[in-house]
PDB file of N, CA and C in Angstrom:
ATOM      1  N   UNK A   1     -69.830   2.405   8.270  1.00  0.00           N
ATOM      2  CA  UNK A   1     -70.209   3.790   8.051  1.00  0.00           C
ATOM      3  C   UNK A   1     -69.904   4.562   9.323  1.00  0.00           C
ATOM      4  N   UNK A   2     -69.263   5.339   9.292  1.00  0.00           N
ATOM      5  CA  UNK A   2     -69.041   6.350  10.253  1.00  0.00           C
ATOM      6  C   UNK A   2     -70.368   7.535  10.453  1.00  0.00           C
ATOM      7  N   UNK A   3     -70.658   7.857  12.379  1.00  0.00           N
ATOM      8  CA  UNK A   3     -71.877   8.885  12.158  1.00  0.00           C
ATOM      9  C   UNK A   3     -71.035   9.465  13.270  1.00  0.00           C
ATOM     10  N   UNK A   4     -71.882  10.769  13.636  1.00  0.00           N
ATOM     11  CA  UNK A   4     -71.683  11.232  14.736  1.00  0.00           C
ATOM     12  C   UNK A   4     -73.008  11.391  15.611  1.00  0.00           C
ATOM     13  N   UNK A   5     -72.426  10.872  17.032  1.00  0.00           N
ATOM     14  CA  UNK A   5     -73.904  10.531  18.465  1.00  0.00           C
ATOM     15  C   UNK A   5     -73.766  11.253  18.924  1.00  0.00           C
ATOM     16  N   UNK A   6     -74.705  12.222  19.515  1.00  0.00           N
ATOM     17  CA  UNK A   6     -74.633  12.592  21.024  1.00  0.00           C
ATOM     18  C   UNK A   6     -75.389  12.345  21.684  1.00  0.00           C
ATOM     19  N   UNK A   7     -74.740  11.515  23.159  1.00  0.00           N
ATOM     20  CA  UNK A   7     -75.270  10.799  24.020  1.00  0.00           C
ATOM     21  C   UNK A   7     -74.823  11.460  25.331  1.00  0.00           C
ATOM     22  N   UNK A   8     -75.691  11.489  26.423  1.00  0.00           N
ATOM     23  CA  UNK A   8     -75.517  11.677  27.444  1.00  0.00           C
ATOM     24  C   UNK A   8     -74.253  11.071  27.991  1.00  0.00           C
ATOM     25  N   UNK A   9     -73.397  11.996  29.366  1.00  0.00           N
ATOM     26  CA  UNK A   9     -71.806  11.928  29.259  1.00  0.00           C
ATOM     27  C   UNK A   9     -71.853  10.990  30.236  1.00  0.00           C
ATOM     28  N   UNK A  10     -72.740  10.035  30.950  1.00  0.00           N
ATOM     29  CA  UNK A  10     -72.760   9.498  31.965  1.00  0.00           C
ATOM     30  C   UNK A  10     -73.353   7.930  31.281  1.00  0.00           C
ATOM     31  N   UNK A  11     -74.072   8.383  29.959  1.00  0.00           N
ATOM     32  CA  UNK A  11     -74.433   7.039  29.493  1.00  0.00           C
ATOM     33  C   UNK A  11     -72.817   6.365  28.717  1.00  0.00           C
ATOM     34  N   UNK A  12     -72.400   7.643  28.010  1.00  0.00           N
ATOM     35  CA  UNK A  12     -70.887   7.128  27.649  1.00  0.00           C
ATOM     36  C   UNK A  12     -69.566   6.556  28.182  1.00  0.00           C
ATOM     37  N   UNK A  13     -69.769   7.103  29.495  1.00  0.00           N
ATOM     38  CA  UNK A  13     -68.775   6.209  30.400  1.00  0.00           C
ATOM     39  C   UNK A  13     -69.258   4.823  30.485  1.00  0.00           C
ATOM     40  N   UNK A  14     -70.703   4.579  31.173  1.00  0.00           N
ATOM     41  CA  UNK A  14     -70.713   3.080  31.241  1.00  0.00           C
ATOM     42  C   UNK A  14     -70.962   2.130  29.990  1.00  0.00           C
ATOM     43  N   UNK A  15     -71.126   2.704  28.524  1.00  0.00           N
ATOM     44  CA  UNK A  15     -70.961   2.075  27.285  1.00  0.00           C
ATOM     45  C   UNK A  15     -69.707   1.697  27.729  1.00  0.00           C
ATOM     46  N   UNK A  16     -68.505   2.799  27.426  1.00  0.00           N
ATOM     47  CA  UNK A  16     -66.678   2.802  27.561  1.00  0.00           C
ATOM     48  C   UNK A  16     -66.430   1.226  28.458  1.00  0.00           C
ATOM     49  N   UNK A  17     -67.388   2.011  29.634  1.00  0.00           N
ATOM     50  CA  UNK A  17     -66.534   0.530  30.633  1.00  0.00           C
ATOM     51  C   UNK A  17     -67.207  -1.010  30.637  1.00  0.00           C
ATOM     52  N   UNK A  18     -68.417  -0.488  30.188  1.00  0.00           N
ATOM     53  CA  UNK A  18     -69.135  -2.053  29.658  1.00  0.00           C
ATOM     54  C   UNK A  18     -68.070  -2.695  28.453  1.00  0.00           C
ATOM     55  N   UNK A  19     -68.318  -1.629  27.402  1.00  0.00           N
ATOM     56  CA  UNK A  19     -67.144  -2.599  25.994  1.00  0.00           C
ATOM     57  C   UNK A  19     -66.022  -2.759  26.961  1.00  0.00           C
ATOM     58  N   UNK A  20     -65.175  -2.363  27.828  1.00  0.00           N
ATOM     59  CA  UNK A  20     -63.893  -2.064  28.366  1.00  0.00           C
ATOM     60  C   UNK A  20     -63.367  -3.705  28.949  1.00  0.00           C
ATOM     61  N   UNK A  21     -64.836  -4.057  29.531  1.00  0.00           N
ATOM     62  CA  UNK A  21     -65.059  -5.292  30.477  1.00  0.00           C
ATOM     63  C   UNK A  21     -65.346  -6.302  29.512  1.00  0.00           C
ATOM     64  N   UNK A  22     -66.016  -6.182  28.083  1.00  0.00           N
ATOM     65  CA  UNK A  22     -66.208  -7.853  27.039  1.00  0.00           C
ATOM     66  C   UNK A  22     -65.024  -7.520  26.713  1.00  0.00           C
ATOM     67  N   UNK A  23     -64.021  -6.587  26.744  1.00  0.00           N
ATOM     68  CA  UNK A  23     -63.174  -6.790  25.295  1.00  0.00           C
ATOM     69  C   UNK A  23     -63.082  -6.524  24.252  1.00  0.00           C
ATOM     70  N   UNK A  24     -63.993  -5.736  24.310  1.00  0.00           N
ATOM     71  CA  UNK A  24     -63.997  -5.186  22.410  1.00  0.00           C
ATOM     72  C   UNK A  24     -64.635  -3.747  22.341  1.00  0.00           C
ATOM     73  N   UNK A  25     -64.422  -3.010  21.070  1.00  0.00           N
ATOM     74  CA  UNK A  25     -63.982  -1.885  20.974  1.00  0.00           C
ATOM     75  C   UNK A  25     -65.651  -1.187  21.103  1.00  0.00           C
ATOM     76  N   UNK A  26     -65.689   0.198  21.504  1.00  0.00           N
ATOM     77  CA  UNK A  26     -66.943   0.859  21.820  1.00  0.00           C
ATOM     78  C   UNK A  26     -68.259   0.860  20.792  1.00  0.00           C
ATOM     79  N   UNK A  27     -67.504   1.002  19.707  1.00  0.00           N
ATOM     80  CA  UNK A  27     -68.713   0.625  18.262  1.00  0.00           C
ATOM     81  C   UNK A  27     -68.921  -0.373  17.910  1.00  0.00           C
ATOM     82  N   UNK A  28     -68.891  -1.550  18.282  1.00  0.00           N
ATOM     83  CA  UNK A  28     -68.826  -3.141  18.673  1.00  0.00           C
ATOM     84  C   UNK A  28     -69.722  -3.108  19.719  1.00  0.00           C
ATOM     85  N   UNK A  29     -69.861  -2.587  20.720  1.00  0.00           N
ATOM     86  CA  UNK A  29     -71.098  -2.512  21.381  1.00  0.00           C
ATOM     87  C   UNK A  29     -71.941  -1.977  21.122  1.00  0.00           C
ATOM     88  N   UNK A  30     -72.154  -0.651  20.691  1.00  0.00           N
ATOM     89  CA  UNK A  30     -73.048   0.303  20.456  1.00  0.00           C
ATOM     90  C   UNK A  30     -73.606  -0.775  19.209  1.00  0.00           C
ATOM     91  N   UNK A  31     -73.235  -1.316  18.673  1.00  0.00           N
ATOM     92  CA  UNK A  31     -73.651  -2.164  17.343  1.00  0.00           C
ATOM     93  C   UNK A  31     -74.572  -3.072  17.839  1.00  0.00           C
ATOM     94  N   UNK A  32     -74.226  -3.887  18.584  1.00  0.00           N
ATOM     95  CA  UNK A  32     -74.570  -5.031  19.080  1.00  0.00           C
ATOM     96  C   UNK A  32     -76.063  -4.377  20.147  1.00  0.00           C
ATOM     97  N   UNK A  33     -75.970  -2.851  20.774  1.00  0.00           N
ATOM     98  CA  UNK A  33     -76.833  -2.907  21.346  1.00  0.00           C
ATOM     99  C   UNK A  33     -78.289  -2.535  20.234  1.00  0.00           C
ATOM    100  N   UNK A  34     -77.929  -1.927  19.203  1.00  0.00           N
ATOM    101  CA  UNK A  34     -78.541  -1.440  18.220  1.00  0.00           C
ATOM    102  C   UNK A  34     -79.493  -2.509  17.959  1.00  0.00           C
ATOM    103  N   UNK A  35     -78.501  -4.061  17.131  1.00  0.00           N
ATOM    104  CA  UNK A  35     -79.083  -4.626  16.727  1.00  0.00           C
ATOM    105  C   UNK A  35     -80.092  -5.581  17.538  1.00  0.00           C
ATOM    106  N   UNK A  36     -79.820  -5.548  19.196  1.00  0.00           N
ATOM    107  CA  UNK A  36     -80.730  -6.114  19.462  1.00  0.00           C
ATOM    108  C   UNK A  36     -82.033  -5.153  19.871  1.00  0.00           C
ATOM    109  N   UNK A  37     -81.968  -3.897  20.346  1.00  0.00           N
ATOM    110  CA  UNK A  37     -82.904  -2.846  20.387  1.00  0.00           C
ATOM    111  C   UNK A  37     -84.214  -3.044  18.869  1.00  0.00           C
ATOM    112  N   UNK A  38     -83.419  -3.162  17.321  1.00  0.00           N
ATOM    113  CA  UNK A  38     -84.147  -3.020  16.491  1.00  0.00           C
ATOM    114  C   UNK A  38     -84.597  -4.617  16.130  1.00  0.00           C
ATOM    115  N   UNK A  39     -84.555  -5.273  17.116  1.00  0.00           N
ATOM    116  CA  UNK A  39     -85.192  -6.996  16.517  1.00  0.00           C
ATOM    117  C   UNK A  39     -86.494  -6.413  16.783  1.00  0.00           C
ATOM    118  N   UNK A  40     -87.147  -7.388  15.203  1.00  0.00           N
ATOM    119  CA  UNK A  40     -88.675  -7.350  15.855  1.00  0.00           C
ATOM    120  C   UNK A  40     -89.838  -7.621  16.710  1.00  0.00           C
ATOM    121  N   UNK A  41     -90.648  -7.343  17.327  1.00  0.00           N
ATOM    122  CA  UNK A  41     -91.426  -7.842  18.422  1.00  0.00           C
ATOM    123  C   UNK A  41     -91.530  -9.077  18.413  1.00  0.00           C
ATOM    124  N   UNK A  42     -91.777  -9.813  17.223  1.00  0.00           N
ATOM    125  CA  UNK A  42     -91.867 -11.405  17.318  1.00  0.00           C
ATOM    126  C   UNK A  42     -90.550 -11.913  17.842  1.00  0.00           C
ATOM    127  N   UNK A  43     -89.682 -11.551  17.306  1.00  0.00           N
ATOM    128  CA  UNK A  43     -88.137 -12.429  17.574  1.00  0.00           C
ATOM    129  C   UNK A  43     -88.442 -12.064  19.068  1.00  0.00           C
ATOM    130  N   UNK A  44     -88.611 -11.198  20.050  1.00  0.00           N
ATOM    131  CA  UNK A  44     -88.351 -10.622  20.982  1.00  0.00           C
ATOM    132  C   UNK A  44     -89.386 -11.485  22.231  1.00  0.00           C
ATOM    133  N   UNK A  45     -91.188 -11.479  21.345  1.00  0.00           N
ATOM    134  CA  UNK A  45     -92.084 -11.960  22.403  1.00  0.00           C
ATOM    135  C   UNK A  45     -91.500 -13.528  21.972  1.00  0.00           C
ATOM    136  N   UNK A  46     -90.895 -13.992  20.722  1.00  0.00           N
ATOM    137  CA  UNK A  46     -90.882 -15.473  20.525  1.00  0.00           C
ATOM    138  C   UNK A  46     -89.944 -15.651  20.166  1.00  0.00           C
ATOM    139  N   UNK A  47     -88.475 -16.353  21.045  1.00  0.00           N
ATOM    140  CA  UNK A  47     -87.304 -16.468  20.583  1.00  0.00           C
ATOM    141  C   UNK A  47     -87.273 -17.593  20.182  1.00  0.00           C
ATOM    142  N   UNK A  48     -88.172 -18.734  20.537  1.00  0.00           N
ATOM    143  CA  UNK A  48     -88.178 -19.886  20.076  1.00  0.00           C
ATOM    144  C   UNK A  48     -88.692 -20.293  18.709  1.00  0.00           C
ATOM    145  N   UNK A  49     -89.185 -19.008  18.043  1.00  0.00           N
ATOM    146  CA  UNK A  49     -89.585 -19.167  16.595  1.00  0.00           C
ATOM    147  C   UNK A  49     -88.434 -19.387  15.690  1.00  0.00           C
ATOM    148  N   UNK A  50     -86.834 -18.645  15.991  1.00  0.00           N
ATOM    149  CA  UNK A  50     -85.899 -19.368  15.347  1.00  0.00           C
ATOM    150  C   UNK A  50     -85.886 -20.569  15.156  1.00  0.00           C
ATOM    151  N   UNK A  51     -86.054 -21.433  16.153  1.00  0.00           N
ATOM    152  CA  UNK A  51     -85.599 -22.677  15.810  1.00  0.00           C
ATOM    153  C   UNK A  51     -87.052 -23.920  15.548  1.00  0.00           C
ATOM    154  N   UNK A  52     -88.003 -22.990  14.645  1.00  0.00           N
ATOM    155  CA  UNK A  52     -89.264 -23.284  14.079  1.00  0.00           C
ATOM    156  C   UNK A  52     -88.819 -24.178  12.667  1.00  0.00           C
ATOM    157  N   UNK A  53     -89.228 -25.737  12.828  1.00  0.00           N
ATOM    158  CA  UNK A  53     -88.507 -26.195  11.693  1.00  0.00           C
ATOM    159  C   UNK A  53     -87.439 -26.935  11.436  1.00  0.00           C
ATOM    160  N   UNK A  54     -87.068 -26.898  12.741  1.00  0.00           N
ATOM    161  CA  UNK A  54     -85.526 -27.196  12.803  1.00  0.00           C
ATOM    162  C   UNK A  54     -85.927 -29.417  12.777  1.00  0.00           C
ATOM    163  N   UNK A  55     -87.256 -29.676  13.237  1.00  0.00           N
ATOM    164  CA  UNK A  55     -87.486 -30.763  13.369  1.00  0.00           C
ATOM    165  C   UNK A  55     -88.189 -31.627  12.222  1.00  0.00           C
ATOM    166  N   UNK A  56     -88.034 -30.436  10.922  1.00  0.00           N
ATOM    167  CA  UNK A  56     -89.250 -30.820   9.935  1.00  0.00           C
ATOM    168  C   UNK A  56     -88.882 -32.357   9.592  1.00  0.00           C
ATOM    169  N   UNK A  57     -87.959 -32.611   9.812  1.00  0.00           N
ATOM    170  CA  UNK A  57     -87.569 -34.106   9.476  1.00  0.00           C
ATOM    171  C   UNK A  57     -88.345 -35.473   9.820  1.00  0.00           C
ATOM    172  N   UNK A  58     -89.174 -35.170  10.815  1.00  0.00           N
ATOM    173  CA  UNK A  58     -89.530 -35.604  12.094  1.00  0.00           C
ATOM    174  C   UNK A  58     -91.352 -35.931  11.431  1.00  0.00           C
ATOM    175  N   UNK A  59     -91.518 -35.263  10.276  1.00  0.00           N
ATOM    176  CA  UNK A  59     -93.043 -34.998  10.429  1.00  0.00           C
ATOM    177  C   UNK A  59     -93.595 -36.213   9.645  1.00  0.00           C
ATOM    178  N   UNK A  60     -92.993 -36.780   8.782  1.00  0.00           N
ATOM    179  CA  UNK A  60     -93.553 -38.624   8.544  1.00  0.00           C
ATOM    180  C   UNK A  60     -93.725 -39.353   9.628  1.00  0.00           C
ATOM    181  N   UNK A  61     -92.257 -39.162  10.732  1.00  0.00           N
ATOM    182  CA  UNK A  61     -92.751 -40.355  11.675  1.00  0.00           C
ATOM    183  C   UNK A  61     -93.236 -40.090  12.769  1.00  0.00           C
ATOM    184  N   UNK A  62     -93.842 -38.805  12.819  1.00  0.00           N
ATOM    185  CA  UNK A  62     -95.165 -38.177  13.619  1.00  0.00           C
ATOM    186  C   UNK A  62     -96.386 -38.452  13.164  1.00  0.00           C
ATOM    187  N   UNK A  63     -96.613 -38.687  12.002  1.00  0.00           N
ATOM    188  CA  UNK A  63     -97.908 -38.678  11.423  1.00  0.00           C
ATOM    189  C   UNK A  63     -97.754 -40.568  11.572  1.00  0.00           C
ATOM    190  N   UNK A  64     -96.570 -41.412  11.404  1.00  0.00           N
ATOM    191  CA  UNK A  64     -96.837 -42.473  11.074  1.00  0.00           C
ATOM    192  C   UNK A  64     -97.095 -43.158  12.904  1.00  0.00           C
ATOM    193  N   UNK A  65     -96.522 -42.222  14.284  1.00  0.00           N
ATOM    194  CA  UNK A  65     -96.950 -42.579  15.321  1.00  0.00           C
ATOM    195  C   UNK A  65     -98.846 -42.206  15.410  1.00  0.00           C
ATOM    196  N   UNK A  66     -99.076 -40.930  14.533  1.00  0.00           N
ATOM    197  CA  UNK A  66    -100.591 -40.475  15.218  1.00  0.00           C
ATOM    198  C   UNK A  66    -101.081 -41.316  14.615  1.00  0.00           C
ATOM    199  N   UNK A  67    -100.917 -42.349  13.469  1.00  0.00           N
ATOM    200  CA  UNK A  67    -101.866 -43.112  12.478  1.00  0.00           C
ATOM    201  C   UNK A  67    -101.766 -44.404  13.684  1.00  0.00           C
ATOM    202  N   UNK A  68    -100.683 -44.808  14.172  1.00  0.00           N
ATOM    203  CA  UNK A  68    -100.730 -46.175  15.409  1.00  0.00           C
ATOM    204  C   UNK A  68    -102.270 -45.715  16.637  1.00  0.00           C
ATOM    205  N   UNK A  69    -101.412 -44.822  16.953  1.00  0.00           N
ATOM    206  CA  UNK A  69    -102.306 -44.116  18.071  1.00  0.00           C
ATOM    207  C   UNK A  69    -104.028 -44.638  18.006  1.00  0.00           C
ATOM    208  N   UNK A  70    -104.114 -43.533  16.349  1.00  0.00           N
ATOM    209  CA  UNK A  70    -105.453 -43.104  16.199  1.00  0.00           C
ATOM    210  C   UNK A  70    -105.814 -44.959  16.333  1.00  0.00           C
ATOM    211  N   UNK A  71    -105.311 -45.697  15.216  1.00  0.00           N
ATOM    212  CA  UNK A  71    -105.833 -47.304  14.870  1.00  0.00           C
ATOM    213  C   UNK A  71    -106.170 -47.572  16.335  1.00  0.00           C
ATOM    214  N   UNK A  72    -105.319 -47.687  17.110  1.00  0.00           N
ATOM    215  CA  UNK A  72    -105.305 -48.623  18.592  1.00  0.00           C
ATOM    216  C   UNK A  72    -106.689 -48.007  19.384  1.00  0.00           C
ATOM    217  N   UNK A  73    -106.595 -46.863  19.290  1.00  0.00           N
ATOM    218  CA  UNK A  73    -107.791 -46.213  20.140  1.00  0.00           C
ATOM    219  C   UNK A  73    -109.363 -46.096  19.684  1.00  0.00           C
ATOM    220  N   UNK A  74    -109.245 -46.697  17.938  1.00  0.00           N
ATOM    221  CA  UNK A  74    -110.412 -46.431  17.392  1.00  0.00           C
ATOM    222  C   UNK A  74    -111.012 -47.746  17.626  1.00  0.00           C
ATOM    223  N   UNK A  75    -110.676 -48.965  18.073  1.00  0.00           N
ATOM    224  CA  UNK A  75    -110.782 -49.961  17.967  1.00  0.00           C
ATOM    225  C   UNK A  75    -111.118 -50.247  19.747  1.00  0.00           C
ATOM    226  N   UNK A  76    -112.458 -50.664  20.166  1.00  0.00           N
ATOM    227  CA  UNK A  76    -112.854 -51.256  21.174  1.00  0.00           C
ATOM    228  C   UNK A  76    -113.163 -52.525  21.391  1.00  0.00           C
ATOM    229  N   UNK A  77    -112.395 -52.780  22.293  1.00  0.00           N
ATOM    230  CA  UNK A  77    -112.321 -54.242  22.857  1.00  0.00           C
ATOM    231  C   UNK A  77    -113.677 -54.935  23.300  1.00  0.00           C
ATOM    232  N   UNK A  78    -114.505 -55.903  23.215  1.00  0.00           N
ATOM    233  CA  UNK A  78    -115.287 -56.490  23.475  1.00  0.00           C
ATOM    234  C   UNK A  78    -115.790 -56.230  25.234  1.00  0.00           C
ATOM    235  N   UNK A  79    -114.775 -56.803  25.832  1.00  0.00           N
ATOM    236  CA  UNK A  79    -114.959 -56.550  27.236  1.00  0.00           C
ATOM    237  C   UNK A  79    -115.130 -55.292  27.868  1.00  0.00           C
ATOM    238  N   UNK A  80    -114.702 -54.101  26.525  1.00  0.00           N
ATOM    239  CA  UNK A  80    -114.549 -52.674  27.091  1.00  0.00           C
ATOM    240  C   UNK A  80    -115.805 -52.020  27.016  1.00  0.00           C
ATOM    241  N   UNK A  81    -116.884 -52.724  26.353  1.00  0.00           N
ATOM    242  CA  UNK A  81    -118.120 -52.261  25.782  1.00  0.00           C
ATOM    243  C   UNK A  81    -119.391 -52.702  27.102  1.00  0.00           C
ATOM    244  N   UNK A  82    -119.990 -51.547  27.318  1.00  0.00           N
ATOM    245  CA  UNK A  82    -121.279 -51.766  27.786  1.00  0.00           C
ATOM    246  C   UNK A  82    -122.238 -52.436  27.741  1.00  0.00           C
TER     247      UNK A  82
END
């Protein structure tokens, strides 16, 4: 979609020479700055929430280490007792 900006003539030069310096064209930045300006506060205070999940694979043989754990620790040794 095409708009028309008006932006301060001093903010437009260093957009120009910022895109000028990645390589790619001025609305390619202005895009890119957009979309990270409009992420939401969570993505922003918690970037690590993307990759929330990414381990769900993991959650049988988490539960099947806390079930070792819990057994070994629920269980007191004779000599360990008062």
């Amino acid at each position: 979609m095409k708009t028309t900006l008006e932006i301060p003539d001093a903010l437009f030069r260093q957009a120009k020479t910022v895109a000028a310096q990645k390589g790619i064209p001025l609305r390619e930045l202005v895009a890119e700055a957009l979309t990270d300006k409009l992420r939401t506060k969570q993505e922003v205070d918690r970037p690590w929430m993307s990759s929330v999940g990414g381990l769900s694979h993991l959650r049988e043989e988490t539960r099947r280490i806390n079930q070792i754990i819990r057994d070994e620790f629920e269980t007191i040794e004779p000599e360990d007792r008062l």
